[in-house]
Protein backbone atom coordinates (compact mmCIF):
# COMPACT_ATOMS: atom_id res chain seq x y z
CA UNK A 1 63.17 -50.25 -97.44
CA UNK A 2 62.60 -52.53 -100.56
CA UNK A 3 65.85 -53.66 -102.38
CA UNK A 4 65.37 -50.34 -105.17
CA UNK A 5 65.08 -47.89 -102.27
CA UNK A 6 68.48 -49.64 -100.56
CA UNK A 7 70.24 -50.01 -104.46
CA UNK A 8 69.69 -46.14 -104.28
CA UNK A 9 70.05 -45.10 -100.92
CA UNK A 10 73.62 -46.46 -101.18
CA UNK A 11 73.85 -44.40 -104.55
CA UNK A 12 72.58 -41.20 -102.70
CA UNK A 13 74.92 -41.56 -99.48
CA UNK A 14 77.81 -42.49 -101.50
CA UNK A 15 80.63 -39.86 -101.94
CA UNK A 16 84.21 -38.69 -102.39
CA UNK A 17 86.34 -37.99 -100.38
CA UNK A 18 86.44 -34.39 -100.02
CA UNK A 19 89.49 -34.04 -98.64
CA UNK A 20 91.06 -35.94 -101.90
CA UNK A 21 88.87 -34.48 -104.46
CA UNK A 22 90.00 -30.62 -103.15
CA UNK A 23 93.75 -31.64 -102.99
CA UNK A 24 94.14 -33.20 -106.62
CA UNK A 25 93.05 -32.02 -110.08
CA UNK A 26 91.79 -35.13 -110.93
CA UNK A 27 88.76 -33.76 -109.49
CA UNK A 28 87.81 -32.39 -112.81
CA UNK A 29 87.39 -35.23 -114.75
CA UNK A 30 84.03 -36.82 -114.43
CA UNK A 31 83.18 -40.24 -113.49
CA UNK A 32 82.31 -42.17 -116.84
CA UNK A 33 78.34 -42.43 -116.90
CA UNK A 34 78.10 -45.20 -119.53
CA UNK A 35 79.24 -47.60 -115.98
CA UNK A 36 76.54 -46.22 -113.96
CA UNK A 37 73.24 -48.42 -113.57
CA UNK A 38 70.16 -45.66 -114.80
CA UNK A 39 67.63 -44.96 -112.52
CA UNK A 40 64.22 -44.42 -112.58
CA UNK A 41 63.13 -40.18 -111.16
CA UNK A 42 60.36 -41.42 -109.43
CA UNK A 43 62.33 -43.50 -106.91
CA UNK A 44 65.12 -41.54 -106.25
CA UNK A 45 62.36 -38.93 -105.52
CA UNK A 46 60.80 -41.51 -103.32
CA UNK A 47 64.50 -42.08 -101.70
CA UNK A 48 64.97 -38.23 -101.31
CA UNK A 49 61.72 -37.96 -99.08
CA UNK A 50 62.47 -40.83 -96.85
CA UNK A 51 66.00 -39.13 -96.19
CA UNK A 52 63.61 -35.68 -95.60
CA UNK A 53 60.92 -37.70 -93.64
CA UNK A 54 61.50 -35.35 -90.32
CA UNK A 55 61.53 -32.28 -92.64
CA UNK A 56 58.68 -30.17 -93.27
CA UNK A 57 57.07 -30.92 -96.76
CA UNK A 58 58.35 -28.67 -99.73
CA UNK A 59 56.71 -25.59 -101.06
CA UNK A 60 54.12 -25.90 -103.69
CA UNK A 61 54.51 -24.00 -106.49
CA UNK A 62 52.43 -23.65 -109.35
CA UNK A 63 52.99 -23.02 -113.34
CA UNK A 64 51.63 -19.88 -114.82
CA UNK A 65 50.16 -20.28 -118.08
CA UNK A 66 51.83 -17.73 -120.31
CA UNK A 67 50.51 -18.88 -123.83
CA UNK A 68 49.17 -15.93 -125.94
CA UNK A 69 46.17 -16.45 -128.06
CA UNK A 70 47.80 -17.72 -131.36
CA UNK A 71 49.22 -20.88 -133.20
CA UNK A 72 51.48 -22.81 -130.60
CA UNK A 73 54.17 -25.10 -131.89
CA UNK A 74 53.08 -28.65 -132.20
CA UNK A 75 56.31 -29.65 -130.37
CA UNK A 76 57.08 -30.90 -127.03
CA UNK A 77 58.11 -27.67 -125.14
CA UNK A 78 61.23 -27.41 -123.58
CA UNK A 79 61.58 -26.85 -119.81
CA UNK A 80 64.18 -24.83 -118.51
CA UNK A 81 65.09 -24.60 -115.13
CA UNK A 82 67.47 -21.48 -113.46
CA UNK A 83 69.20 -22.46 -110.18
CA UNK A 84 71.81 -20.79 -107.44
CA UNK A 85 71.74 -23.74 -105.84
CA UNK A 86 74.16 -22.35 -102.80
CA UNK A 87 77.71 -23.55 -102.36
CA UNK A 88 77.95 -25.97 -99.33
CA UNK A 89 80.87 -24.55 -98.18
CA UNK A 90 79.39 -20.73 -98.17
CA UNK A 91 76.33 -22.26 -96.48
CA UNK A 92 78.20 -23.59 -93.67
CA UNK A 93 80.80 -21.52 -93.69
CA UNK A 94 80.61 -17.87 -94.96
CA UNK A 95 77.24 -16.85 -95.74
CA UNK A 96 76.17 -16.30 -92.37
CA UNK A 97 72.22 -16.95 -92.18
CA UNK A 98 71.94 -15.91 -88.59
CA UNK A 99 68.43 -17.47 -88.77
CA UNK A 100 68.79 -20.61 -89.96
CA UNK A 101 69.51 -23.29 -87.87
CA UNK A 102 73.15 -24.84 -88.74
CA UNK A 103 70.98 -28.49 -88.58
CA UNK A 104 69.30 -26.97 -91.90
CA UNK A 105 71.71 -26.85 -93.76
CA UNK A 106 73.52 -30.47 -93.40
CA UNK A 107 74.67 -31.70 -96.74
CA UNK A 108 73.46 -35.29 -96.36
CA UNK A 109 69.48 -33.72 -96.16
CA UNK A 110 70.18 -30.59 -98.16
CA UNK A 111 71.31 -31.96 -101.13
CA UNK A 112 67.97 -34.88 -100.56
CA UNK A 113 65.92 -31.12 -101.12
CA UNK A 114 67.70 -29.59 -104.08
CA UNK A 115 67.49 -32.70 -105.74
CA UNK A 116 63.78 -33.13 -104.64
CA UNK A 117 63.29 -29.44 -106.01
CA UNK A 118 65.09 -30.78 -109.44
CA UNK A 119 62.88 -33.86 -109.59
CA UNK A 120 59.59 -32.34 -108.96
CA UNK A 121 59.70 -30.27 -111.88
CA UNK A 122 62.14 -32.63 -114.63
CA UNK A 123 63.72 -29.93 -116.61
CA UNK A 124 65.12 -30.64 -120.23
CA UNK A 125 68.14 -28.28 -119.40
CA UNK A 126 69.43 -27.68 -115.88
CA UNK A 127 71.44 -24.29 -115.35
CA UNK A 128 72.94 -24.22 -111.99
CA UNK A 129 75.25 -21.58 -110.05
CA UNK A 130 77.22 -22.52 -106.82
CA UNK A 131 77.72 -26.03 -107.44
CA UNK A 132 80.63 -27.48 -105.59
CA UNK A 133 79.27 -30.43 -105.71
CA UNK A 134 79.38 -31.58 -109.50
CA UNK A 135 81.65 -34.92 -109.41
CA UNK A 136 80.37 -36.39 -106.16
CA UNK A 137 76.98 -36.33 -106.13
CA UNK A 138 75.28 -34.10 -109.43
CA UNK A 139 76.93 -35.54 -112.18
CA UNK A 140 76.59 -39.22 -111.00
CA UNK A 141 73.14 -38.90 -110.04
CA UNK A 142 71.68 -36.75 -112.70
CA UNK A 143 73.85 -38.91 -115.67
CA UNK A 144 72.09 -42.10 -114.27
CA UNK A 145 68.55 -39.69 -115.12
CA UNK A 146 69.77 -39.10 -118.54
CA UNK A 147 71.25 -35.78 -118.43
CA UNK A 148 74.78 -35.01 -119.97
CA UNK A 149 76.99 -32.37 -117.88
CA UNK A 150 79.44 -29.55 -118.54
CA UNK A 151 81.05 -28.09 -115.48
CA UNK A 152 83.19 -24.74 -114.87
CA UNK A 153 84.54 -24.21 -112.05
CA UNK A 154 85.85 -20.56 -110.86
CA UNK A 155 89.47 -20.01 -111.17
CA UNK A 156 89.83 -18.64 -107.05
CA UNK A 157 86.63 -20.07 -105.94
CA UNK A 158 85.94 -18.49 -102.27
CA UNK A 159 84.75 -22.29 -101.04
CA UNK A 160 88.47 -23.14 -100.96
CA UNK A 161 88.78 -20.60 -98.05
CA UNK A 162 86.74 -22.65 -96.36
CA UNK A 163 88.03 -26.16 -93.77
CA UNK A 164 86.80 -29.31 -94.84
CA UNK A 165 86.17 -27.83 -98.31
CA UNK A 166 85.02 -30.32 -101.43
CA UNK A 167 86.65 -28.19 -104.20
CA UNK A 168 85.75 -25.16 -106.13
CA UNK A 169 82.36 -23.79 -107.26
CA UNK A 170 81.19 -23.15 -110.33
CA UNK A 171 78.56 -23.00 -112.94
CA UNK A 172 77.08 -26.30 -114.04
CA UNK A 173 74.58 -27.30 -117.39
CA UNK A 174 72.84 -30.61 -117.51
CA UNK A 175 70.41 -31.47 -120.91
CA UNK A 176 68.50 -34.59 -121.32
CA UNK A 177 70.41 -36.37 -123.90
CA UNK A 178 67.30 -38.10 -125.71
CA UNK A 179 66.04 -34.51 -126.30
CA UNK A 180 68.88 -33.06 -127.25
CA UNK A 181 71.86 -33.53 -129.20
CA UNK A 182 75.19 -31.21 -128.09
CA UNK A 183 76.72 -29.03 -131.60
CA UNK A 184 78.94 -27.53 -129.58
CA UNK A 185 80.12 -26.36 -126.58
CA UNK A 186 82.37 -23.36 -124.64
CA UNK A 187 83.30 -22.60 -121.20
CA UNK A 188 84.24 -19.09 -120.91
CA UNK A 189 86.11 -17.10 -118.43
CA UNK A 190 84.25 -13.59 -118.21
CA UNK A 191 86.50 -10.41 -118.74
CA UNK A 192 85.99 -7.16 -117.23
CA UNK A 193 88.00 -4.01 -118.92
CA UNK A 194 90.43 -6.78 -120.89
CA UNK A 195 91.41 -8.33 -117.67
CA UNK A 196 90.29 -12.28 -116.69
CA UNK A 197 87.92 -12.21 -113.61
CA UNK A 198 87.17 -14.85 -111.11
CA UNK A 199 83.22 -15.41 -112.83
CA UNK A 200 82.73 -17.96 -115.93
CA UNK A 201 79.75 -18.88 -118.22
CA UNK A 202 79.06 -21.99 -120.29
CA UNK A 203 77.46 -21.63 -123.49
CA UNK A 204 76.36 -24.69 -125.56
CA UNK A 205 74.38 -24.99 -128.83
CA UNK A 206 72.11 -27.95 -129.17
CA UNK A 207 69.84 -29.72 -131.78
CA UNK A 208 66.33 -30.62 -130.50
CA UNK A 209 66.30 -34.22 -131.59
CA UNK A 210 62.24 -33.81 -132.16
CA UNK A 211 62.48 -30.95 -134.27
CA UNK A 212 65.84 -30.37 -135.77
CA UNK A 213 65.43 -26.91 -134.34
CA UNK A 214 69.20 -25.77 -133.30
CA UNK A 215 69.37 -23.31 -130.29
CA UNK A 216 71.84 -22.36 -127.47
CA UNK A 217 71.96 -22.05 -124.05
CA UNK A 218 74.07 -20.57 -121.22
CA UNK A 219 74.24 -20.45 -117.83
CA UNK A 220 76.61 -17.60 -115.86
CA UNK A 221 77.38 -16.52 -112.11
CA UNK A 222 78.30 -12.72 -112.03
CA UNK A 223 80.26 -11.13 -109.51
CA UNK A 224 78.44 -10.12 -106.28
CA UNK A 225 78.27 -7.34 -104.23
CA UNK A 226 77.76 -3.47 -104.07
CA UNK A 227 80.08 -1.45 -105.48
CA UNK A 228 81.00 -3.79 -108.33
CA UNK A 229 78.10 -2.39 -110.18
CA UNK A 230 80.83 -1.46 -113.43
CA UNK A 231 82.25 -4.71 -113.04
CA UNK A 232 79.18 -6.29 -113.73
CA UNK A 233 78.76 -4.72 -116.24
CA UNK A 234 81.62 -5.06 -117.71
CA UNK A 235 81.33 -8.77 -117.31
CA UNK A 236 77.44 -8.83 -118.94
CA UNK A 237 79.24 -7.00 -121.86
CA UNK A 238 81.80 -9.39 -122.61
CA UNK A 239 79.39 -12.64 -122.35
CA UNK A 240 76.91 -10.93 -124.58
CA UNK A 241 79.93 -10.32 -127.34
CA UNK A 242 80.73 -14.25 -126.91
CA UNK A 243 77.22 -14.73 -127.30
CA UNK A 244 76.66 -12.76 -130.37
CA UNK A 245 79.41 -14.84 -131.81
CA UNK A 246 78.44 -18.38 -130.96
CA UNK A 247 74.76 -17.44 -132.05
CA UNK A 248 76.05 -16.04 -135.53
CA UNK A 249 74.59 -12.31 -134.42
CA UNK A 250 71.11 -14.12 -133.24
CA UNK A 251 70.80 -16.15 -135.90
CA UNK A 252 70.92 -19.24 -133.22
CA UNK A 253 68.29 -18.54 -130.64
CA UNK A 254 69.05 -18.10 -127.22
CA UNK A 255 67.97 -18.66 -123.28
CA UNK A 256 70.51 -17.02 -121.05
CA UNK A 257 70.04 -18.20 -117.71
CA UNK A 258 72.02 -16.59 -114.33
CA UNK A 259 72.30 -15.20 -110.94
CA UNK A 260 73.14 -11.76 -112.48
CA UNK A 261 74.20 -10.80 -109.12
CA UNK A 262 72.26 -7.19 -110.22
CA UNK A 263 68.52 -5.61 -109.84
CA UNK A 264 67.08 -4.30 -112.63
CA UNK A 265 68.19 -1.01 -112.50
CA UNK A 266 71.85 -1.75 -112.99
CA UNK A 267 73.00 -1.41 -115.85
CA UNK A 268 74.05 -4.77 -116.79
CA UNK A 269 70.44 -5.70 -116.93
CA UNK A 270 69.61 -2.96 -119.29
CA UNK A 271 72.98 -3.88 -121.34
CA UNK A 272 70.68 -7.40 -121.81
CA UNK A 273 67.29 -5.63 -122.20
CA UNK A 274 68.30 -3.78 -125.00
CA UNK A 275 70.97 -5.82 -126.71
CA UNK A 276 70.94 -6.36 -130.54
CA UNK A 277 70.55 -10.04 -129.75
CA UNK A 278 66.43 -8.82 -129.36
CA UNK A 279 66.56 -10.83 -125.55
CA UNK A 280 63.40 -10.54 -123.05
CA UNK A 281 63.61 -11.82 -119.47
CA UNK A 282 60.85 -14.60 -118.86
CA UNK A 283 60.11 -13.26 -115.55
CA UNK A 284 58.61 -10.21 -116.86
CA UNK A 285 55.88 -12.20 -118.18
CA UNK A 286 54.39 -13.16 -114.62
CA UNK A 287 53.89 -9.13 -113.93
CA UNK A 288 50.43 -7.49 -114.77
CA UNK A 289 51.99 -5.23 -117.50
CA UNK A 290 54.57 -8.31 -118.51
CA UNK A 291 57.31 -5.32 -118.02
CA UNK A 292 58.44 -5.65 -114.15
CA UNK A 293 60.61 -8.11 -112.81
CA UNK A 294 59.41 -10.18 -109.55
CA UNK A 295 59.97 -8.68 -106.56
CA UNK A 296 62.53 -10.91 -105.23
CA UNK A 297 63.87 -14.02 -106.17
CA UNK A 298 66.79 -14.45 -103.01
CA UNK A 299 65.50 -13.40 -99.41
CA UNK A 300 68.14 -14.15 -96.37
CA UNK A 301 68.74 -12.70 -93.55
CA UNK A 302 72.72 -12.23 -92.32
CA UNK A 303 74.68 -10.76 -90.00
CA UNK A 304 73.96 -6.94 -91.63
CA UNK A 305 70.39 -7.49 -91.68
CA UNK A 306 67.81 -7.96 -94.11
CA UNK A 307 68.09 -8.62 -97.98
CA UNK A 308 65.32 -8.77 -100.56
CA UNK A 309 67.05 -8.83 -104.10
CA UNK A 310 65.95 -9.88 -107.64
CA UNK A 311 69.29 -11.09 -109.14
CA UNK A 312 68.22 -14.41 -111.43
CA UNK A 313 67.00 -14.45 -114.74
CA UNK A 314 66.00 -16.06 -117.44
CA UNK A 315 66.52 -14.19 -120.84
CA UNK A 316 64.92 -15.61 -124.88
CA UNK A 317 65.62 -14.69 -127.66
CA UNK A 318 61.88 -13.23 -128.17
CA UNK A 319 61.56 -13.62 -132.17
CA UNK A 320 62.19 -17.14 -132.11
CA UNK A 321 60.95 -18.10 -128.94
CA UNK A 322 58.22 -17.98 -126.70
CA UNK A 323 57.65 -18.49 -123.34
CA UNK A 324 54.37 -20.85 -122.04
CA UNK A 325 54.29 -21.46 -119.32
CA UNK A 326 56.52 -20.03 -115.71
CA UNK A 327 56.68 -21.39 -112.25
CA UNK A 328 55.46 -19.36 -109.93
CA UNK A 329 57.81 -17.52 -107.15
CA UNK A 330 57.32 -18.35 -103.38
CA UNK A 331 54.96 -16.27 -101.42
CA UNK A 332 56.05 -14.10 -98.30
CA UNK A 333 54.01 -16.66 -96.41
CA UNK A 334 55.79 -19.71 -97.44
CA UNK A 335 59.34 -18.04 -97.18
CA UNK A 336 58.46 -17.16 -93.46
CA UNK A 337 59.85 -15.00 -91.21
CA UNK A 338 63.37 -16.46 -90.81
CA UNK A 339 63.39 -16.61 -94.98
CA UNK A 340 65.66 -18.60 -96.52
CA UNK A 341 67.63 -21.33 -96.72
CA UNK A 342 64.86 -23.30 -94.48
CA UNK A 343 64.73 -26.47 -93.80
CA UNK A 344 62.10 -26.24 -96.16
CA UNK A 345 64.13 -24.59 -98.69
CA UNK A 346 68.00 -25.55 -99.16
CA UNK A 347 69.33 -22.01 -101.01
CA UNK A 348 68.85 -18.86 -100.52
CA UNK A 349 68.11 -17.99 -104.34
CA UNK A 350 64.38 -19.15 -105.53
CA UNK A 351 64.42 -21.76 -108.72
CA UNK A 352 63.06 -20.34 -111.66
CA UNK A 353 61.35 -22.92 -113.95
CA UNK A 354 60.01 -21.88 -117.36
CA UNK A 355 58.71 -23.76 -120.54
CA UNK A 356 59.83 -22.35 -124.10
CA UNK A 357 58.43 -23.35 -128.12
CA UNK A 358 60.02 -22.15 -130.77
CA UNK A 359 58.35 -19.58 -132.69
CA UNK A 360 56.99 -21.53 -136.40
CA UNK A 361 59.51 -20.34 -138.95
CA UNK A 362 58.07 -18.41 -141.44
């Protein structure tokens, strides 16, 4: 290794103490980024594969070109990138992927591939679900890459059932701060039928520095499970009120992004679909009609069997924005037959990366 790969590697390996950052709330106050050295994407992407070098290569994925026939803004789009990136502690110790090896799912290599996954495709804005790893290893790294971070952690997050836990999860925004410029900012703690639930958004308005353009963007984790179909609901219903309010009734636009937890047939999705803030979901776009969702975008297999869910999304505002470009979902054939997490793949959700321009303003 060459001094830069060692300078990082000791950067990558380093840590907190778990133990310590689970037992005190000082764990929610961030390290300060102004003290941390930047460095450059390429080699901590070169760093990440040499940690991976036993691994099996990542997936390729391609970008769909989405672009109808028409004016396109003359600004640089803005890449958006959806994530459940899976809790460390439910990997290890809840989730129960009877088919992936235990060896997989190491958080020394695993979080080498979600960063890898991150770094391959450079978002501007970074939504992410399941992160209880935000003070230890995201924020550091991805300040010292430019990005600013917001993170919310659950109020009873399930990790801390878990031994050897490293805190809560939660939901966690990153923007490139010489893109963007933060307005303002709220963490909010979804209600269902008046009462608090365990399942929180972030919503944040910011200023394109290119084009003065203001938008905002949010990033939420609703509740899992069948049978909590109303719940979900309920929850999609109060975050869409919050966002009609911090978007002046759509004035703002807005990209929702989420692991919605739901299939498009619940009826949180349609409570989205057909909400007066005029939202599409991205996805769509990939489909032959542009009106069905993928097929899947999480594929495990657990102790009850089989599951093959779409649950993520990203939702536009569709009169002020429009989509370019998409990445493309995994095939059957790359998933394989033990699906996912892999040790090709470190969650059990899909990213979904798409690239937005504003519609011109007439």
């Amino acid at each position: 290794m060459g001094s830069g790969t060692s300078r990082l590697y000791s950067a990558l390996t380093k840590t907190l103490d778990g133990s310590s950052a689970s037992q005190h709330p000082e764990y929610l106050v961030a390290p300060d980024p102004e003290h941390l050295e930047p460095i450059d994407p390429k080699e901590l992407l070169e760093e990440c594969r040499a940690v991976l070098h036993t691994r099996p290569p990542r997936f390729q994925r391609g970008f769909v070109d989405l672009r109808a026939d028409g004016p396109s803004s003359s600004h640089t789009p803005i890449r958006v990138m959806q994530w459940n990136i899976l809790a460390q502690a439910l990997g290890e110790g809840k989730d129960n992927f009877v088919q992936c090896p235990l060896e997989a799912l190491k958080w020394e290599e695993r979080k080498c591939l979600i960063l890898e996954e991150i770094l391959a495709y450079q978002p501007d804005i970074l939504c992410l679900q399941e992160v209880d790893h935000y003070f230890d290893t995201f924020h550091p790294l991805l300040s010292r890459l430019g990005y600013q971070g917001t993170f919310f952690p659950k109020p009873w997050s399930p990790c801390l059932d878990v031994e050897h836990n490293n805190g809560p999860d939660g939901c966690a925004l990153f923007f490139l701060q010489n893109r963007f410029k933060l307005v303002n900012s709220a963490n909010i703690r979804l209600t269902a039928m008046t009462l608090k639930t365990n399942q929180v958004a972030i919503a944040q308005t910011l200023e394109c520095k290119e084009s003065s353009r203001q938008f905002c963007i949010a990033v939420t984790h609703l509740k899992a499970r069948t049978g909590w179909e109303r719940f979900r609901s309920a929850q999609g219903c109060d975050l869409l009120q919050n966002l009609q309010s911090i978007t002046q009734g759509a004035k703002i636009p807005l990209i929702v992004c989420g692991d919605f937890n739901a299939e498009p047939t619940e009826e949180v999705y349609r409570h989205f679909a057909s909400s007066s803030l005029n939202l599409n979901s991205a996805y769509k776009l990939l489909s032959a009609d542009g009106q069905s969702e993928p097929p899947y975008t999480t594929w495990k297999i657990r102790t009850s069997g089989e599951c093959r869910h779409t649950l993520d999304y990203i939702w536009y505002s569709k009169h002020a924005l429009s989509v370019r470009s998409a990445l493309d979902l995994l095939t059957e054939e790359q998933i394989g037959p033990n699906r996912l997490p892999s040790f090709n793949y470190p969650s059990d959700h899909l990213s979904l990366v798409c690239d937005f321009s504003f519609n011109e303003e007439h």
